[in-house]
N, C-alpha and C. Protein backbone atom coordinates (compact mmCIF):
# COMPACT_ATOMS: atom_id res chain seq x y z
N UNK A 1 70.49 -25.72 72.40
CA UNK A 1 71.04 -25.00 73.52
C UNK A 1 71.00 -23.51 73.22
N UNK A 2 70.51 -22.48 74.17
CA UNK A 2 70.15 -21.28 74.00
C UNK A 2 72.26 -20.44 74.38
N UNK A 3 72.24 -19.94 73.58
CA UNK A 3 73.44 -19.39 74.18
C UNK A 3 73.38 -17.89 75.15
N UNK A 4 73.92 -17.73 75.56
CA UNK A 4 73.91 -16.56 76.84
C UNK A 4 74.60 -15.60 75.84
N UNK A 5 73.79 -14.59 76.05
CA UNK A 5 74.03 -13.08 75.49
C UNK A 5 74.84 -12.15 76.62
N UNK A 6 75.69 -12.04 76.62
CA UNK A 6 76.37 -11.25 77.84
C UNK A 6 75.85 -9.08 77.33
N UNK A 7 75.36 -8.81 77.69
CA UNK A 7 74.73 -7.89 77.83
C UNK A 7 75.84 -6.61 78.67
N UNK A 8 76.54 -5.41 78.20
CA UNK A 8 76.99 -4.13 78.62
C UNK A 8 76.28 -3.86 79.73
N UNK A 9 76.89 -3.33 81.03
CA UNK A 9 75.57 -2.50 82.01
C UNK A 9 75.12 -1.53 81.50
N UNK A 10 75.25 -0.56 80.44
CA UNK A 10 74.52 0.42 79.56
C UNK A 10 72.91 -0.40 79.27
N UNK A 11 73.58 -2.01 77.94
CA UNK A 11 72.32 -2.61 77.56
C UNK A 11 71.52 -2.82 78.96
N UNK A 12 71.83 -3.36 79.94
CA UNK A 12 71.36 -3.77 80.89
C UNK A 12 70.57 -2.54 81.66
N UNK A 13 70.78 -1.27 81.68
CA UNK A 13 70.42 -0.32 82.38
C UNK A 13 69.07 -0.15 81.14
N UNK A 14 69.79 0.36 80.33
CA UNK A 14 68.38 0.18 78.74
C UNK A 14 67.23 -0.31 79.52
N UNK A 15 67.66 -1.53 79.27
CA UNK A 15 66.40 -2.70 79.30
C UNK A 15 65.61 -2.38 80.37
N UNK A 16 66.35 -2.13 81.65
CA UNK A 16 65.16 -1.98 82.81
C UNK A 16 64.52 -1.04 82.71
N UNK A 17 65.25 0.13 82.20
CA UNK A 17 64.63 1.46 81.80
C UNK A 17 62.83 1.22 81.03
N UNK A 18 63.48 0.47 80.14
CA UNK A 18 61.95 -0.08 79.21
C UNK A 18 60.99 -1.37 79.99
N UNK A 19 61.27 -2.08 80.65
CA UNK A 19 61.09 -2.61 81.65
C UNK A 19 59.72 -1.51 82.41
N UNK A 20 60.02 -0.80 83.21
CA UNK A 20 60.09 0.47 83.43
C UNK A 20 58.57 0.97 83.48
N UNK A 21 59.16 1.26 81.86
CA UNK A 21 58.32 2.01 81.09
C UNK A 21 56.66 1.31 80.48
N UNK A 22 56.82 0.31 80.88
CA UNK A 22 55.68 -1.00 80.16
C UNK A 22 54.95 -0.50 80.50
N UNK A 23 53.53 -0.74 79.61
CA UNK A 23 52.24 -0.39 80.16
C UNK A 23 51.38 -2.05 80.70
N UNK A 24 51.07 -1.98 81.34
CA UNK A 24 50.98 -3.18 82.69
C UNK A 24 49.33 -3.25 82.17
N UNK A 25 49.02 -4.45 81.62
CA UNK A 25 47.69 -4.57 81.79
C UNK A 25 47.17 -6.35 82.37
N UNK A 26 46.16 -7.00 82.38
CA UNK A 26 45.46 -8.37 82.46
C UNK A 26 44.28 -8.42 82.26
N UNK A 27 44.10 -9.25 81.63
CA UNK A 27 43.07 -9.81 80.80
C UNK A 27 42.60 -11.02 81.36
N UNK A 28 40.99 -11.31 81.28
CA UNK A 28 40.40 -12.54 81.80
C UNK A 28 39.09 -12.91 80.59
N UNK A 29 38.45 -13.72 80.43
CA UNK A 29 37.44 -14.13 79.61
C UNK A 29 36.23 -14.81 80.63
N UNK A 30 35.16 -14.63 79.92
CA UNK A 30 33.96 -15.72 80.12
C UNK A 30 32.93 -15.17 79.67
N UNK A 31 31.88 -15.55 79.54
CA UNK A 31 30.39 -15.81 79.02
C UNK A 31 29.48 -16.12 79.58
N UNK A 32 28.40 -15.17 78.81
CA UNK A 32 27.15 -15.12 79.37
C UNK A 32 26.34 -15.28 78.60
N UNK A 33 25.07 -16.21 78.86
CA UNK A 33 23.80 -16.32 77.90
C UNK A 33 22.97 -15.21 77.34
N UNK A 34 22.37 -15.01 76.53
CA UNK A 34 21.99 -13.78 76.80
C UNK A 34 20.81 -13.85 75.84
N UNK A 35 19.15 -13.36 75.46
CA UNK A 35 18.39 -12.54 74.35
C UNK A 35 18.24 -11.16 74.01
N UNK A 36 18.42 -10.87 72.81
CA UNK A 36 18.41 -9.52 72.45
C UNK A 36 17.72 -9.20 71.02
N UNK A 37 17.77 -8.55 70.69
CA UNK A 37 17.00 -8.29 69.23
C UNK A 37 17.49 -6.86 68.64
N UNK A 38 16.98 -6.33 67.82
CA UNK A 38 17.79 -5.59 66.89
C UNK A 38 16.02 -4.81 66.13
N UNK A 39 15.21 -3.97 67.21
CA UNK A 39 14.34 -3.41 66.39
C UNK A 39 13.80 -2.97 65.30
N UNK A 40 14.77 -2.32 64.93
CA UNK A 40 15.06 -0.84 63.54
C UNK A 40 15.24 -1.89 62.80
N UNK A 41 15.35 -3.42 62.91
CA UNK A 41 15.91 -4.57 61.54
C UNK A 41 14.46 -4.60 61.31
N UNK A 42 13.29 -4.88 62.17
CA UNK A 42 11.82 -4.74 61.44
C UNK A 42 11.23 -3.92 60.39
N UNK A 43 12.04 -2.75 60.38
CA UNK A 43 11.59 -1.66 60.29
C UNK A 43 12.22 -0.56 58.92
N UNK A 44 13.67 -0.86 59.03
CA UNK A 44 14.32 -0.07 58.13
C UNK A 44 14.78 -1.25 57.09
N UNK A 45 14.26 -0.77 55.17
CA UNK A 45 14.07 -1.56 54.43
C UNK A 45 15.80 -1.62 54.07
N UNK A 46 16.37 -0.94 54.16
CA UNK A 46 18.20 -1.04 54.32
C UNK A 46 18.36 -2.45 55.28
N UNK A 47 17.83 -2.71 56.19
CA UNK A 47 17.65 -3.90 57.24
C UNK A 47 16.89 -5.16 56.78
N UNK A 48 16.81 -5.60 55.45
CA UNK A 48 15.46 -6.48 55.11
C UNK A 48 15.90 -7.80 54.80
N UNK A 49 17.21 -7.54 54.61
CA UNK A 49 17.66 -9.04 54.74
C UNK A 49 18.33 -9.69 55.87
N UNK A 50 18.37 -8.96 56.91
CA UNK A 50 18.64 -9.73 58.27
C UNK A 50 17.64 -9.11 59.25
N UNK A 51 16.28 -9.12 59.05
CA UNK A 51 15.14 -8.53 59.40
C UNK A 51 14.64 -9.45 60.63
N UNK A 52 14.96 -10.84 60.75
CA UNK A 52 15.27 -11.90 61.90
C UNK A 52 15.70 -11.10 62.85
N UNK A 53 16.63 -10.27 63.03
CA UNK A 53 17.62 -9.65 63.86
C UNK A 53 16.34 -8.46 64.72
N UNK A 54 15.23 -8.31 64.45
CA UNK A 54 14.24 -7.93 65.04
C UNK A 54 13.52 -8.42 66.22
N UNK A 55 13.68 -9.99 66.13
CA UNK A 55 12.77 -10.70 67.26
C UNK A 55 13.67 -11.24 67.81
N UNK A 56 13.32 -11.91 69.29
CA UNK A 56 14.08 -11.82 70.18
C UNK A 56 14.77 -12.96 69.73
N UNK A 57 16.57 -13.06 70.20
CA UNK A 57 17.04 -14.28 69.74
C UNK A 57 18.28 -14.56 70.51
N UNK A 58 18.45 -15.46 70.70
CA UNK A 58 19.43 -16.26 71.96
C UNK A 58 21.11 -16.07 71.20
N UNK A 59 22.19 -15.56 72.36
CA UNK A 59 23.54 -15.85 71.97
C UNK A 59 23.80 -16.06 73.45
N UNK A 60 25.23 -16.90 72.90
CA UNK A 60 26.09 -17.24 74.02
C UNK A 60 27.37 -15.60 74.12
N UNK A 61 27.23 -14.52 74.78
CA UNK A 61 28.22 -13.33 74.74
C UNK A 61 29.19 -13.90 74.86
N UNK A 62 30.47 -13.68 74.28
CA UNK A 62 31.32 -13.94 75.12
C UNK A 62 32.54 -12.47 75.47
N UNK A 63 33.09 -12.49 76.11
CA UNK A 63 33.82 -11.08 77.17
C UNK A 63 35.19 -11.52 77.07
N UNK A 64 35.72 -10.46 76.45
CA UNK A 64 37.10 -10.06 76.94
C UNK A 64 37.87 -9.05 77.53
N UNK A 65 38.33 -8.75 78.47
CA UNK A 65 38.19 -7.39 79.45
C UNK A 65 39.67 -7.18 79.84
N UNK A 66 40.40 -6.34 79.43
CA UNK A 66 41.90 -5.69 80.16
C UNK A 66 41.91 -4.87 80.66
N UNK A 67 42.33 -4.81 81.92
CA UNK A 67 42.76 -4.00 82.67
C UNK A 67 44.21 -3.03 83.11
N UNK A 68 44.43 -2.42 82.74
CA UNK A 68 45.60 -2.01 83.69
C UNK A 68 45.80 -1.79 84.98
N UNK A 69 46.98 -2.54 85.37
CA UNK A 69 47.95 -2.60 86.35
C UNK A 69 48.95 -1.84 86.54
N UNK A 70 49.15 -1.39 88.02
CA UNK A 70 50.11 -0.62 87.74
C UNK A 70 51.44 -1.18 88.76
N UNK A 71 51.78 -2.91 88.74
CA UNK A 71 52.84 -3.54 89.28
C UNK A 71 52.79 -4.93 88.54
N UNK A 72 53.32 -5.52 89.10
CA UNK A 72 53.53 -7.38 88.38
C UNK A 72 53.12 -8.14 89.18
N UNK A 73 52.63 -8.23 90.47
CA UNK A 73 52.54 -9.31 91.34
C UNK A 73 51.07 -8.59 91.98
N UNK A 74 50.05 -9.32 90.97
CA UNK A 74 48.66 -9.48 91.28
C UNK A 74 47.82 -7.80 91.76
N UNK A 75 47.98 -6.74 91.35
CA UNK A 75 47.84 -5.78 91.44
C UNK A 75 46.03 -5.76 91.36
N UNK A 76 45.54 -6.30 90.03
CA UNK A 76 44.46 -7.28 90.09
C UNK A 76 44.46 -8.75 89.90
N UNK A 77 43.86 -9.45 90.95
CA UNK A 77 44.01 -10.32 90.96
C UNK A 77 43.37 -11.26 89.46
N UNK A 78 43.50 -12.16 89.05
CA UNK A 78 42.59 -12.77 87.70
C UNK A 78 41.71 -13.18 88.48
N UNK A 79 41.36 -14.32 88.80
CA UNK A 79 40.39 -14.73 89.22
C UNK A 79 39.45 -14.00 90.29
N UNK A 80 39.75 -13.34 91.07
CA UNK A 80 38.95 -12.24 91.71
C UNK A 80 38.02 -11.44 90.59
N UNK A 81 39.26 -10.83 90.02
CA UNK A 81 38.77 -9.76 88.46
C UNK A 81 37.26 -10.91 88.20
N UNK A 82 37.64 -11.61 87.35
CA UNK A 82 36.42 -12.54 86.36
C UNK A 82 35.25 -13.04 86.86
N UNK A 83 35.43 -13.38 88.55
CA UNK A 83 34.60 -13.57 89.35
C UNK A 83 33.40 -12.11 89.39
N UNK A 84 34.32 -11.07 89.92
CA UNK A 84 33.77 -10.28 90.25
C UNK A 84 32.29 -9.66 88.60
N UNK A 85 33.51 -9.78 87.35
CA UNK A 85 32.63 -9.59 86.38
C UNK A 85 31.26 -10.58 85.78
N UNK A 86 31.60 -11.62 86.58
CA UNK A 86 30.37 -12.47 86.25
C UNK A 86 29.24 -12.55 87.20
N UNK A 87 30.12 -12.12 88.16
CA UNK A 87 28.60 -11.52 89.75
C UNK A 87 28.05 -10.25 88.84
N UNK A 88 28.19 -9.60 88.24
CA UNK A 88 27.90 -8.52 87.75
C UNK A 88 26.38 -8.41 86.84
N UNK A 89 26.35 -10.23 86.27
CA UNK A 89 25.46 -10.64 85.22
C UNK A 89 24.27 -11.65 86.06
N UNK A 90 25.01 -12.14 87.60
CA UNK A 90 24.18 -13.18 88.29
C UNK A 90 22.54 -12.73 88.01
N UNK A 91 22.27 -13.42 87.92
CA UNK A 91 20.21 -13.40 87.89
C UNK A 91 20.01 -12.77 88.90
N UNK A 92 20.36 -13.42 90.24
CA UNK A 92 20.05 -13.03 91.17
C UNK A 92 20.26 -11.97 92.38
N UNK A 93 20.99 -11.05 91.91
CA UNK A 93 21.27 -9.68 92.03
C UNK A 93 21.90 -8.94 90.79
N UNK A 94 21.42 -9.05 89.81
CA UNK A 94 22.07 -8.66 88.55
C UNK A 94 22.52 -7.01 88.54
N UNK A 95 23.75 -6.92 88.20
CA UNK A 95 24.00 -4.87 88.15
C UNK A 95 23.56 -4.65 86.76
N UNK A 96 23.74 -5.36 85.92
CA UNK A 96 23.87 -5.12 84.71
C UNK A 96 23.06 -6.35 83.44
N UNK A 97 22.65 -6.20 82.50
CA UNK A 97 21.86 -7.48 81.90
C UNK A 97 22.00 -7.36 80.70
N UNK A 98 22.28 -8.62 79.81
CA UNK A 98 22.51 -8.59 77.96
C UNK A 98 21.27 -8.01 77.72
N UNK A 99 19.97 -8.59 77.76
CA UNK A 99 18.63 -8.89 76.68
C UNK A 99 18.23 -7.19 75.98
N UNK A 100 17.74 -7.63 74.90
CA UNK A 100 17.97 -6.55 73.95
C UNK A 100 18.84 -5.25 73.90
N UNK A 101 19.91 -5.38 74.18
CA UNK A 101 21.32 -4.48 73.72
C UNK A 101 22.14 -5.09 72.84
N UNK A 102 22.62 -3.83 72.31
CA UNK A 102 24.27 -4.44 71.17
C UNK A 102 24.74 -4.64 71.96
N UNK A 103 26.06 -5.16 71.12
CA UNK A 103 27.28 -5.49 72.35
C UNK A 103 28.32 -4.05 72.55
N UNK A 104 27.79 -3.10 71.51
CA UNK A 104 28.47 -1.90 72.23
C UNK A 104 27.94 -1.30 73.48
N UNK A 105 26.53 -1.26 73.16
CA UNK A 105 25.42 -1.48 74.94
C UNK A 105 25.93 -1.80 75.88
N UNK A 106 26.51 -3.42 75.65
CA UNK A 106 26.86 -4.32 76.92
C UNK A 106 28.19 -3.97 77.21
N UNK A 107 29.13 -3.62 76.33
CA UNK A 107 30.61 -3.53 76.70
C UNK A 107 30.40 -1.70 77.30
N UNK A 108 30.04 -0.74 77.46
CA UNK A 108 29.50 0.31 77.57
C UNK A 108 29.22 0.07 78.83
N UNK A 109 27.68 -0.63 79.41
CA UNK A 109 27.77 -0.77 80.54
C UNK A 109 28.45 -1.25 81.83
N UNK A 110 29.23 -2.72 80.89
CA UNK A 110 30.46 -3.23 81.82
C UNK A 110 31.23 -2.39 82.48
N UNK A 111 31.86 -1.04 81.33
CA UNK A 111 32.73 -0.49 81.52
C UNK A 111 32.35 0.76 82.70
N UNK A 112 31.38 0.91 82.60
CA UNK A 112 30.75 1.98 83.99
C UNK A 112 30.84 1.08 85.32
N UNK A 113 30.51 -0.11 85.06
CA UNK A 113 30.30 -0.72 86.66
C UNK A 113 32.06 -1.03 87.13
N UNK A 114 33.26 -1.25 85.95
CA UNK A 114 34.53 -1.31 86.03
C UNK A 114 34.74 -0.06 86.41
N UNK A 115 34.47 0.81 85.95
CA UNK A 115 34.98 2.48 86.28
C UNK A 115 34.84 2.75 87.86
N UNK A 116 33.27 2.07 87.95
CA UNK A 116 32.74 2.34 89.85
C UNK A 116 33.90 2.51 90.84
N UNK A 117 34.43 0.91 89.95
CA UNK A 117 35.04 -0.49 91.03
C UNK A 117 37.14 -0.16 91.05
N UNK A 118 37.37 0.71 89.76
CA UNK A 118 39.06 0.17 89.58
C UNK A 118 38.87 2.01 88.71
N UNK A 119 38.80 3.07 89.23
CA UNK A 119 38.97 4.36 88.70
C UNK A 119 40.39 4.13 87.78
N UNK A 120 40.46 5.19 86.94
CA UNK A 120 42.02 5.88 86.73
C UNK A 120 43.12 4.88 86.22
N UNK A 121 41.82 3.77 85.26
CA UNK A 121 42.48 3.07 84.72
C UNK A 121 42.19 2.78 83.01
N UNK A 122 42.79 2.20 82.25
CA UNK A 122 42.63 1.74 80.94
C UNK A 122 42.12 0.86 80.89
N UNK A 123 40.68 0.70 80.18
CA UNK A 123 40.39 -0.64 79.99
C UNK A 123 39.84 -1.38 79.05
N UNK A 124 40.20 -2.26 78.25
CA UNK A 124 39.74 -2.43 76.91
C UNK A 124 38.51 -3.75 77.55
N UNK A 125 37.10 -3.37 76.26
CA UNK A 125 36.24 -4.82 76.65
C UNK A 125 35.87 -5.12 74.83
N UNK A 126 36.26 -6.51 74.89
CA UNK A 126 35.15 -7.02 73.55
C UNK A 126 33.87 -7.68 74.06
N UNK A 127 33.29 -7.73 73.39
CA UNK A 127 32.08 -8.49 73.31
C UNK A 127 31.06 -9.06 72.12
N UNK A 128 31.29 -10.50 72.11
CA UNK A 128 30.90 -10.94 70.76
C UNK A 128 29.69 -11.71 70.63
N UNK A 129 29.25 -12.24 69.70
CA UNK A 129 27.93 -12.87 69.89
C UNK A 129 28.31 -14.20 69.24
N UNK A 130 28.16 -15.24 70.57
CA UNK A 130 29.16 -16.56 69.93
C UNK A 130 30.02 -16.59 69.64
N UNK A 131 30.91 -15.85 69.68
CA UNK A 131 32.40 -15.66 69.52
C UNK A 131 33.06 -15.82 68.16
N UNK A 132 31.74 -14.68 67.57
CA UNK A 132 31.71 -14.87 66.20
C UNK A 132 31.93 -13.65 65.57
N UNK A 133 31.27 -12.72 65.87
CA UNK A 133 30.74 -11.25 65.62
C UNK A 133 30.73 -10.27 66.79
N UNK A 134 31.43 -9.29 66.82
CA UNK A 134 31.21 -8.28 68.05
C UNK A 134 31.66 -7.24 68.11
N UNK A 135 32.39 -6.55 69.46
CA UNK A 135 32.99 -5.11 68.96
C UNK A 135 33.95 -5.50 69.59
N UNK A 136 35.05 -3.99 69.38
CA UNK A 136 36.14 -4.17 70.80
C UNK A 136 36.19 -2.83 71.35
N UNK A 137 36.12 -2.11 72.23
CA UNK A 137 35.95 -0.90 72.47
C UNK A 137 37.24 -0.93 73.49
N UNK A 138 38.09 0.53 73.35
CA UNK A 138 39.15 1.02 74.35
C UNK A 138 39.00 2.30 75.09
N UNK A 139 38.68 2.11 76.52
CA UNK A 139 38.57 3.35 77.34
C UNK A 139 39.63 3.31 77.78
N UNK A 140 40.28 5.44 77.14
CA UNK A 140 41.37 5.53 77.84
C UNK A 140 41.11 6.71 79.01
N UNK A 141 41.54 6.05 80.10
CA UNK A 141 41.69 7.39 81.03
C UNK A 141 42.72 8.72 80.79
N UNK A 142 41.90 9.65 80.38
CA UNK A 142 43.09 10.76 79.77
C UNK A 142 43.55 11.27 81.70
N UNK A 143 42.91 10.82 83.24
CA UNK A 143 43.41 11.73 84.19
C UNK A 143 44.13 10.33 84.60
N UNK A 144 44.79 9.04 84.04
CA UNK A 144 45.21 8.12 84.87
C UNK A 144 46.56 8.62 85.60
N UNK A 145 46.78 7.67 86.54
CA UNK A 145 47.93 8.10 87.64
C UNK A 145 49.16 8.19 86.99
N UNK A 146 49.83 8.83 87.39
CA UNK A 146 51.51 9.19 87.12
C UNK A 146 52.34 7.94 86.95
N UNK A 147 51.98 6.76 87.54
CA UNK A 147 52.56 5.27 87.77
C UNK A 147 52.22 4.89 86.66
N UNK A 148 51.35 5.29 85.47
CA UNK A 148 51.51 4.44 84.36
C UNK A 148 52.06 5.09 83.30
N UNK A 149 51.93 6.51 83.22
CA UNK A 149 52.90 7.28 82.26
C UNK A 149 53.94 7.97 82.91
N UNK A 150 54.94 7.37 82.96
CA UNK A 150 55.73 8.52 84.27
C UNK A 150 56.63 9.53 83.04
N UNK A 151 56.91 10.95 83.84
CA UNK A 151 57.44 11.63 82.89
C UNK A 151 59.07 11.63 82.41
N UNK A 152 59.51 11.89 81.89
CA UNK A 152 61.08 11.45 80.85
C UNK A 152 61.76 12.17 81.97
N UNK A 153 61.09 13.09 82.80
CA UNK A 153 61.92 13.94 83.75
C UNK A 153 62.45 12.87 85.52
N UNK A 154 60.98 12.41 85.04
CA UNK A 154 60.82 11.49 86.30
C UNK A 154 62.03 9.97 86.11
N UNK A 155 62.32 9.73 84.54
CA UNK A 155 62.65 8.43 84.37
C UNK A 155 64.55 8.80 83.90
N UNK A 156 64.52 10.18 84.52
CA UNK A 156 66.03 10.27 83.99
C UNK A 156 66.08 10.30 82.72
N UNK A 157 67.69 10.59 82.49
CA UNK A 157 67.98 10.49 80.41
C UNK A 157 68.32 9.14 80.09
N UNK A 158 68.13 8.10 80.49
CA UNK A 158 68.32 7.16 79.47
C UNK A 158 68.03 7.14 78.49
């Protein structure tokens, strides 16, 4: 049995205060097939033992993408979001394509076609190869809106 913490309206004012203050993000996943290769591994003798990494070679990407929000009740939607990022890779109108890029390449470009679509926001992307090896890259918007850093003036002295 959890016992009830009876909480001061001070603690209680606190809390919403920080409440408040949260930085609001969501996150979605999925994967894409992809070939790519790794040139300069042919080439540079520093590169000679993963020199494979030259010709073209198949991974399953897989994507992890946060967004910030700036409310609690679907601000971005998830499934809209993940949808929208996997129309992004469709064959058949593709914006964007794995085959021969890193995954700093691919998380790089994601993040321009996200920028198009959701400005003036934070957004972190990984991207791994088999969900093994990859990067994680964090774009911060240094001009984002006032709703996600509000000022100490704006939030009173608590």
């Amino acid at each position: 049995m959890i016992a009830k913490v009876m909480a001061t309206q001070e603690e209680r004012e606190r809390t919403e205060h920080h409440i408040g203050l949260a930085l609001r993000s969501i996150w979605v996943t999925f994967q894409k097939e992809g070939i790519h290769k790794y040139p300069a591994a042919l080439e540079d003798p520093r590169l000679a033992d993963v020199s494979f990494l030259g010709h073209p070679h198949r991974h399953i990407f897989h994507f992890r993408v946060s967004i910030s929000v700036f409310h609690n009740d679907r601000n971005i939607e998830f499934i809209q979001f993940k949808r929208w990022l996997e129309g992004l890779y469709n064959s058949e109108n593709a914006v964007l394509e794995l085959d021969y890029k890193s995954c700093e390449m691919i998380a790089d470009d994601l993040y321009r076609q996200i920028n198009l679509k959701y400005p003036g926001r934070h957004v972190s992307i990984e991207v791994s190869e088999d969900g093994e090896n990859g990067c994680s890259i964090a774009y911060m918007d240094t001009q984002a809106p006032q709703e996600i850093f509000p000022s100490p003036v704006q939030l009173g002295d608590n």
